[in-house]
Structures are given as C-alpha cells and as structure tokens.
PDB file of N, CA and C in Angstrom:
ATOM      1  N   UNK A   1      92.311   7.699 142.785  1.00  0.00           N
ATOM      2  CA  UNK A   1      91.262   8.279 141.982  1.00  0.00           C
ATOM      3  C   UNK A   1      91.040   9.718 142.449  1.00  0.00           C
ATOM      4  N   UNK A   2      91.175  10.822 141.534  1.00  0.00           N
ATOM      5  CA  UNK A   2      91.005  11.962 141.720  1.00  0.00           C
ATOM      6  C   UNK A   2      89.270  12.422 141.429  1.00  0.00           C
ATOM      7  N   UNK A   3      88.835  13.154 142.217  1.00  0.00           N
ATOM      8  CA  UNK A   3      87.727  13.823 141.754  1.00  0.00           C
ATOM      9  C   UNK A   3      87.982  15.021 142.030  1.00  0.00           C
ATOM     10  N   UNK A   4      86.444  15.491 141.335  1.00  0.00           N
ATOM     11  CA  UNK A   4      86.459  16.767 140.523  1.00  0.00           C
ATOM     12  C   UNK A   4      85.740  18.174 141.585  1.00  0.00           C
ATOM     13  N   UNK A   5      87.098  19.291 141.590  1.00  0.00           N
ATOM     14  CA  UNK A   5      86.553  20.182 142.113  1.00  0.00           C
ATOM     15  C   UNK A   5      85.304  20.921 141.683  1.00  0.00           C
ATOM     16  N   UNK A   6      84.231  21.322 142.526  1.00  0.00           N
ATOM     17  CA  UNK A   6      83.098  21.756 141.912  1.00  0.00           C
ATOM     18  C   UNK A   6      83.698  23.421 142.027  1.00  0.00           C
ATOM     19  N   UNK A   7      82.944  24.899 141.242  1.00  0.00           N
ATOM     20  CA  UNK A   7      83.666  25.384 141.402  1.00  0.00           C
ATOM     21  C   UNK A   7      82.113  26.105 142.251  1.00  0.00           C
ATOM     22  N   UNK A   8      82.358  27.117 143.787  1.00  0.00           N
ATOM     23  CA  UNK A   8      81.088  27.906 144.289  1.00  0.00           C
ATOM     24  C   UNK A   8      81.483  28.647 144.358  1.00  0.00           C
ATOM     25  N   UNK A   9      81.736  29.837 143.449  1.00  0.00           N
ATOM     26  CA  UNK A   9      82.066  30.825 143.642  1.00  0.00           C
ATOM     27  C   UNK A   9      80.813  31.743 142.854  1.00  0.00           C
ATOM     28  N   UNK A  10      80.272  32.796 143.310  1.00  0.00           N
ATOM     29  CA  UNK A  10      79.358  33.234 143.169  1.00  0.00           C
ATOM     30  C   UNK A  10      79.199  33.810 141.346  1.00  0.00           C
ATOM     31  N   UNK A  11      78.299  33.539 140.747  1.00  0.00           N
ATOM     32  CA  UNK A  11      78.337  34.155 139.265  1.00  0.00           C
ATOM     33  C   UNK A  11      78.038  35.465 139.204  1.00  0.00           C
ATOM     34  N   UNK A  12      78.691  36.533 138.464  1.00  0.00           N
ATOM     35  CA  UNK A  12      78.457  37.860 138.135  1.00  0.00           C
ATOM     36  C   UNK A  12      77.160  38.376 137.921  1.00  0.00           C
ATOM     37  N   UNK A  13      76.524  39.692 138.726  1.00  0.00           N
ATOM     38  CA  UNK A  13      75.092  39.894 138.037  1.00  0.00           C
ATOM     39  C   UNK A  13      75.309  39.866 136.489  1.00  0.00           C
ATOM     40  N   UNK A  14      74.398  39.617 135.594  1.00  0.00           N
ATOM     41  CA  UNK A  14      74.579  40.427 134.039  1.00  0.00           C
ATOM     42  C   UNK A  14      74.232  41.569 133.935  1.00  0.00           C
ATOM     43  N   UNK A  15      74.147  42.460 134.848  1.00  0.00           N
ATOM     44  CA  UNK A  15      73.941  43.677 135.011  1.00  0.00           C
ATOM     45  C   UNK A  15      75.186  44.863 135.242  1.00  0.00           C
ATOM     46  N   UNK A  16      76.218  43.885 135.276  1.00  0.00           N
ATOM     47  CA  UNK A  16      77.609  44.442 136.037  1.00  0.00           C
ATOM     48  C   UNK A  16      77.377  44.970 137.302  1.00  0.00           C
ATOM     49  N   UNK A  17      76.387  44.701 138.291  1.00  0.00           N
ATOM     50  CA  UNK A  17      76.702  45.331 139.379  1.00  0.00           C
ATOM     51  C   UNK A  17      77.719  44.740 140.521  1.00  0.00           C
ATOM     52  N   UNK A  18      78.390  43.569 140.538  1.00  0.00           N
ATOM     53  CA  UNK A  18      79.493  43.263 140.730  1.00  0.00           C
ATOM     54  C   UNK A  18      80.488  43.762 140.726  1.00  0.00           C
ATOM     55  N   UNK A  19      80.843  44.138 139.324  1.00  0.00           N
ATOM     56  CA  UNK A  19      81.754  45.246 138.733  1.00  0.00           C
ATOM     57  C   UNK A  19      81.991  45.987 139.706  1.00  0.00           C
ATOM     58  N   UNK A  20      80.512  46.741 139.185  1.00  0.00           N
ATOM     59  CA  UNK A  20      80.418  48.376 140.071  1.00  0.00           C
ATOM     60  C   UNK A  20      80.935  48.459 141.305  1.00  0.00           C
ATOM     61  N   UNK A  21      80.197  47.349 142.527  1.00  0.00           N
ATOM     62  CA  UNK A  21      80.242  47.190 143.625  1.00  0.00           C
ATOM     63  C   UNK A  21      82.258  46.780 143.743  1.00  0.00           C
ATOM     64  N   UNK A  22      82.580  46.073 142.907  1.00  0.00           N
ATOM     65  CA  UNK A  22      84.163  45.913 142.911  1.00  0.00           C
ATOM     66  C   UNK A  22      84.959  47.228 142.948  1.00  0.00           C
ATOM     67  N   UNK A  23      84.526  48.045 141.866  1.00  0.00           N
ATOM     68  CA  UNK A  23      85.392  49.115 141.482  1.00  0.00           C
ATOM     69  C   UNK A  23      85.313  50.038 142.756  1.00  0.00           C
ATOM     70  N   UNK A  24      83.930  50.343 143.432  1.00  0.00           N
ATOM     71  CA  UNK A  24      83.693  51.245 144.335  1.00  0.00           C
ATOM     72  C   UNK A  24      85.137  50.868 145.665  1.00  0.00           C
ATOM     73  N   UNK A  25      84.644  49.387 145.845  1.00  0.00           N
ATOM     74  CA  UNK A  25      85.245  48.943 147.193  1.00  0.00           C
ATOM     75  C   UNK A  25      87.272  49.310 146.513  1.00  0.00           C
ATOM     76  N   UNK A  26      87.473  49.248 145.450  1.00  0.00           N
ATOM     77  CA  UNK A  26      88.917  49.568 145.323  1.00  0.00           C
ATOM     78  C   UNK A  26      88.918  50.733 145.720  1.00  0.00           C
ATOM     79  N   UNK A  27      88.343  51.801 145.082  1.00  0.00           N
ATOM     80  CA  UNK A  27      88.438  53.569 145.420  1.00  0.00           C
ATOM     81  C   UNK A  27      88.369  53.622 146.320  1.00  0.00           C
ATOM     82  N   UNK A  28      87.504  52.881 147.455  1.00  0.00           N
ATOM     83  CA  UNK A  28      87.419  53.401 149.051  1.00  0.00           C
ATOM     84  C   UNK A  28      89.073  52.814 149.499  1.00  0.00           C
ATOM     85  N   UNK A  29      89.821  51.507 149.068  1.00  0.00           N
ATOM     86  CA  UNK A  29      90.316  51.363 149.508  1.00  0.00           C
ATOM     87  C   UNK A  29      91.915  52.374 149.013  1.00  0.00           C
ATOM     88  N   UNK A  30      91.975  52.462 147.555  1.00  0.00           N
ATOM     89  CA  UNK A  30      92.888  53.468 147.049  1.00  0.00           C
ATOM     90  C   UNK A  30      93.039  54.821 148.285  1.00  0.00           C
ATOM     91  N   UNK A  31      91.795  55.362 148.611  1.00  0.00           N
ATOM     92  CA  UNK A  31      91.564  56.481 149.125  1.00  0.00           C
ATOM     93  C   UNK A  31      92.110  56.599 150.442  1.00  0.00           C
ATOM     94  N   UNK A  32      91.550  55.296 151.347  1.00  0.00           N
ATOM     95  CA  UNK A  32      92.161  54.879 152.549  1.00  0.00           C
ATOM     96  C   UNK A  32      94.020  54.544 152.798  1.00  0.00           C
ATOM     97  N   UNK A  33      94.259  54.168 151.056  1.00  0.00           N
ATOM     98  CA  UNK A  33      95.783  54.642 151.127  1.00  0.00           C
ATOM     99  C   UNK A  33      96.674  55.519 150.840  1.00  0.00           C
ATOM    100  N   UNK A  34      95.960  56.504 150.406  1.00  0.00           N
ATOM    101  CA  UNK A  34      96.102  57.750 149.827  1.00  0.00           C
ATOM    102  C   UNK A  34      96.432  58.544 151.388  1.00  0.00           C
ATOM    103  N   UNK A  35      95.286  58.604 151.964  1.00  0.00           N
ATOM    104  CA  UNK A  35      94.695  58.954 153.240  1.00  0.00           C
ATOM    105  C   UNK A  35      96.451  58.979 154.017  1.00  0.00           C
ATOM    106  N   UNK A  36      96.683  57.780 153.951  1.00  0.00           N
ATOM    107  CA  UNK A  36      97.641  56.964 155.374  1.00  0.00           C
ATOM    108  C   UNK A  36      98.993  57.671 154.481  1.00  0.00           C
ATOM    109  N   UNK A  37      99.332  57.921 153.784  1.00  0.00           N
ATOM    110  CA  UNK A  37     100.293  58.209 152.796  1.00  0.00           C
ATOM    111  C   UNK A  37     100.601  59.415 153.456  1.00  0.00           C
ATOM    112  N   UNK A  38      99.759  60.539 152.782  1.00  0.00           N
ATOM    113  CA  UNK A  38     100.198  61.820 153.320  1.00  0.00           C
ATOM    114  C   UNK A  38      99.939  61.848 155.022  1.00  0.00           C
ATOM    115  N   UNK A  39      99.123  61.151 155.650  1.00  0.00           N
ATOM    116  CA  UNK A  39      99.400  61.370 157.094  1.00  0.00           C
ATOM    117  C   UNK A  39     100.854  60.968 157.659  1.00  0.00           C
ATOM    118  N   UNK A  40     101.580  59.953 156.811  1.00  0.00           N
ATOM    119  CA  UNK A  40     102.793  59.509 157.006  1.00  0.00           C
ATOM    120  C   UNK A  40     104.222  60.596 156.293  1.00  0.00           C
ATOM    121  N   UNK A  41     103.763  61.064 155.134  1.00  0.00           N
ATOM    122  CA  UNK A  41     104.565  62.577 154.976  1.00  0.00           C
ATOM    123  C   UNK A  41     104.155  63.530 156.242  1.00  0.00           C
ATOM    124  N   UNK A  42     103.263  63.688 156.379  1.00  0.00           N
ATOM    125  CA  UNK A  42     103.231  64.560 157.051  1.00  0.00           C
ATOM    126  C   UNK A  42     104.114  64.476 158.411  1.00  0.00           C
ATOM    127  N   UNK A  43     103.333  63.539 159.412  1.00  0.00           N
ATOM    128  CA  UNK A  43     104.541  63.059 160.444  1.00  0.00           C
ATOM    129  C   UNK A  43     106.138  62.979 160.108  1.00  0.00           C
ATOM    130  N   UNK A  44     106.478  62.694 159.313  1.00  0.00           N
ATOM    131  CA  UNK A  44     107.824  63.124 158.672  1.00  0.00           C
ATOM    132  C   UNK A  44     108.402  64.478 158.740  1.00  0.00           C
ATOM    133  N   UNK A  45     107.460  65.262 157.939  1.00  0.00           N
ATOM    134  CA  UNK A  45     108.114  66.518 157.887  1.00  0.00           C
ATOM    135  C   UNK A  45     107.539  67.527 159.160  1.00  0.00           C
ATOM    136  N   UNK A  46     107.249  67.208 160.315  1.00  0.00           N
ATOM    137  CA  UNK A  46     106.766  67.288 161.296  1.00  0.00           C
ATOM    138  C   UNK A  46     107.534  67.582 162.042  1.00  0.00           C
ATOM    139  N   UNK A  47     108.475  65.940 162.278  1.00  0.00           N
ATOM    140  CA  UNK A  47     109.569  65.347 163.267  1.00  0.00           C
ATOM    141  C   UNK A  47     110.810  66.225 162.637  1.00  0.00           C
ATOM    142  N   UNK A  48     111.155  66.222 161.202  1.00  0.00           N
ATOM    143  CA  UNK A  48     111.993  66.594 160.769  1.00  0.00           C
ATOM    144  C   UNK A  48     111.948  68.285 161.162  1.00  0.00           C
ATOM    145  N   UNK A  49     110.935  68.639 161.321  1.00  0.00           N
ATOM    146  CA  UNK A  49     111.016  70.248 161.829  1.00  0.00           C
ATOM    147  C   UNK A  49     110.831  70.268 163.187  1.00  0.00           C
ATOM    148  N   UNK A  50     110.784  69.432 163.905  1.00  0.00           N
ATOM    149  CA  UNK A  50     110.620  69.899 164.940  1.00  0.00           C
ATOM    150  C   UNK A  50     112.731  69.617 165.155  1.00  0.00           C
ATOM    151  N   UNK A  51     112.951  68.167 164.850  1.00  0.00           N
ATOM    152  CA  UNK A  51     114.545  68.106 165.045  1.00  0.00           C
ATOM    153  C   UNK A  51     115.182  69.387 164.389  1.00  0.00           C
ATOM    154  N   UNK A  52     115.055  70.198 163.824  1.00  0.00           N
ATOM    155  CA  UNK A  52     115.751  71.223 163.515  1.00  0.00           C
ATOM    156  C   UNK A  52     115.703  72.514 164.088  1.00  0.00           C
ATOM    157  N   UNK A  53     114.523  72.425 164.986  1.00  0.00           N
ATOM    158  CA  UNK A  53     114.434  73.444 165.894  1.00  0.00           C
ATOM    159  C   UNK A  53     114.686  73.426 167.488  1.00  0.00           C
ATOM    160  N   UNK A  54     115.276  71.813 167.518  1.00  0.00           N
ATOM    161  CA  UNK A  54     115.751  71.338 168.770  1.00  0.00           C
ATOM    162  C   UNK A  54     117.743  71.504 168.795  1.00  0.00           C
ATOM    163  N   UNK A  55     118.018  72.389 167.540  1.00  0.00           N
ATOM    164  CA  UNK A  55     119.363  72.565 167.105  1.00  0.00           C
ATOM    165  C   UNK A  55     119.872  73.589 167.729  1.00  0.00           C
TER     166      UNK A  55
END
C-alpha cells in the first residue's frame, strides 16, 4: 500500500515577492560569476605575459 506524498514546500507571496527575492539572489549570483570569470582571464593573460618575458 502506497501513500500519499504531502507536498511542504512553501506557497508563493501573491505579491510576487518571492519572485523578486528569486531574481535578486540569481543577479548576485550571475555577478559572483561574472566576477570569477574575468579574475580567471585575467590570471591567464598575466602568466601568459609574464612566460613571454621569461624568453
């Protein structure tokens, strides 16, 4: 006999501030990979200049 999952997952304001609060926490996180991105070009073209001046 199977029973039935209940479901608790929290219901949306009807206000959309869920939403809001969703969309924000993506941009911080977009940003935070944005962030790590060019710090990782950068170290790249860093190493890559410094190896060319070790020539």
């Amino acid at each position: 006999m199977m029973t039935a999952m209940t479901d608790t997952s929290p219901q949306p304001a009807p206000d959309g501030r869920d939403e809001a609060e969703r969309k924000r926490r993506l941009r911080q996180r977009n940003l935070i990979v944005l962030a790590l991105l060019i710090a990782w070009v950068a170290l790249i073209y860093l190493v890559a200049i410094v190896r060319m001046g070790a020539q």
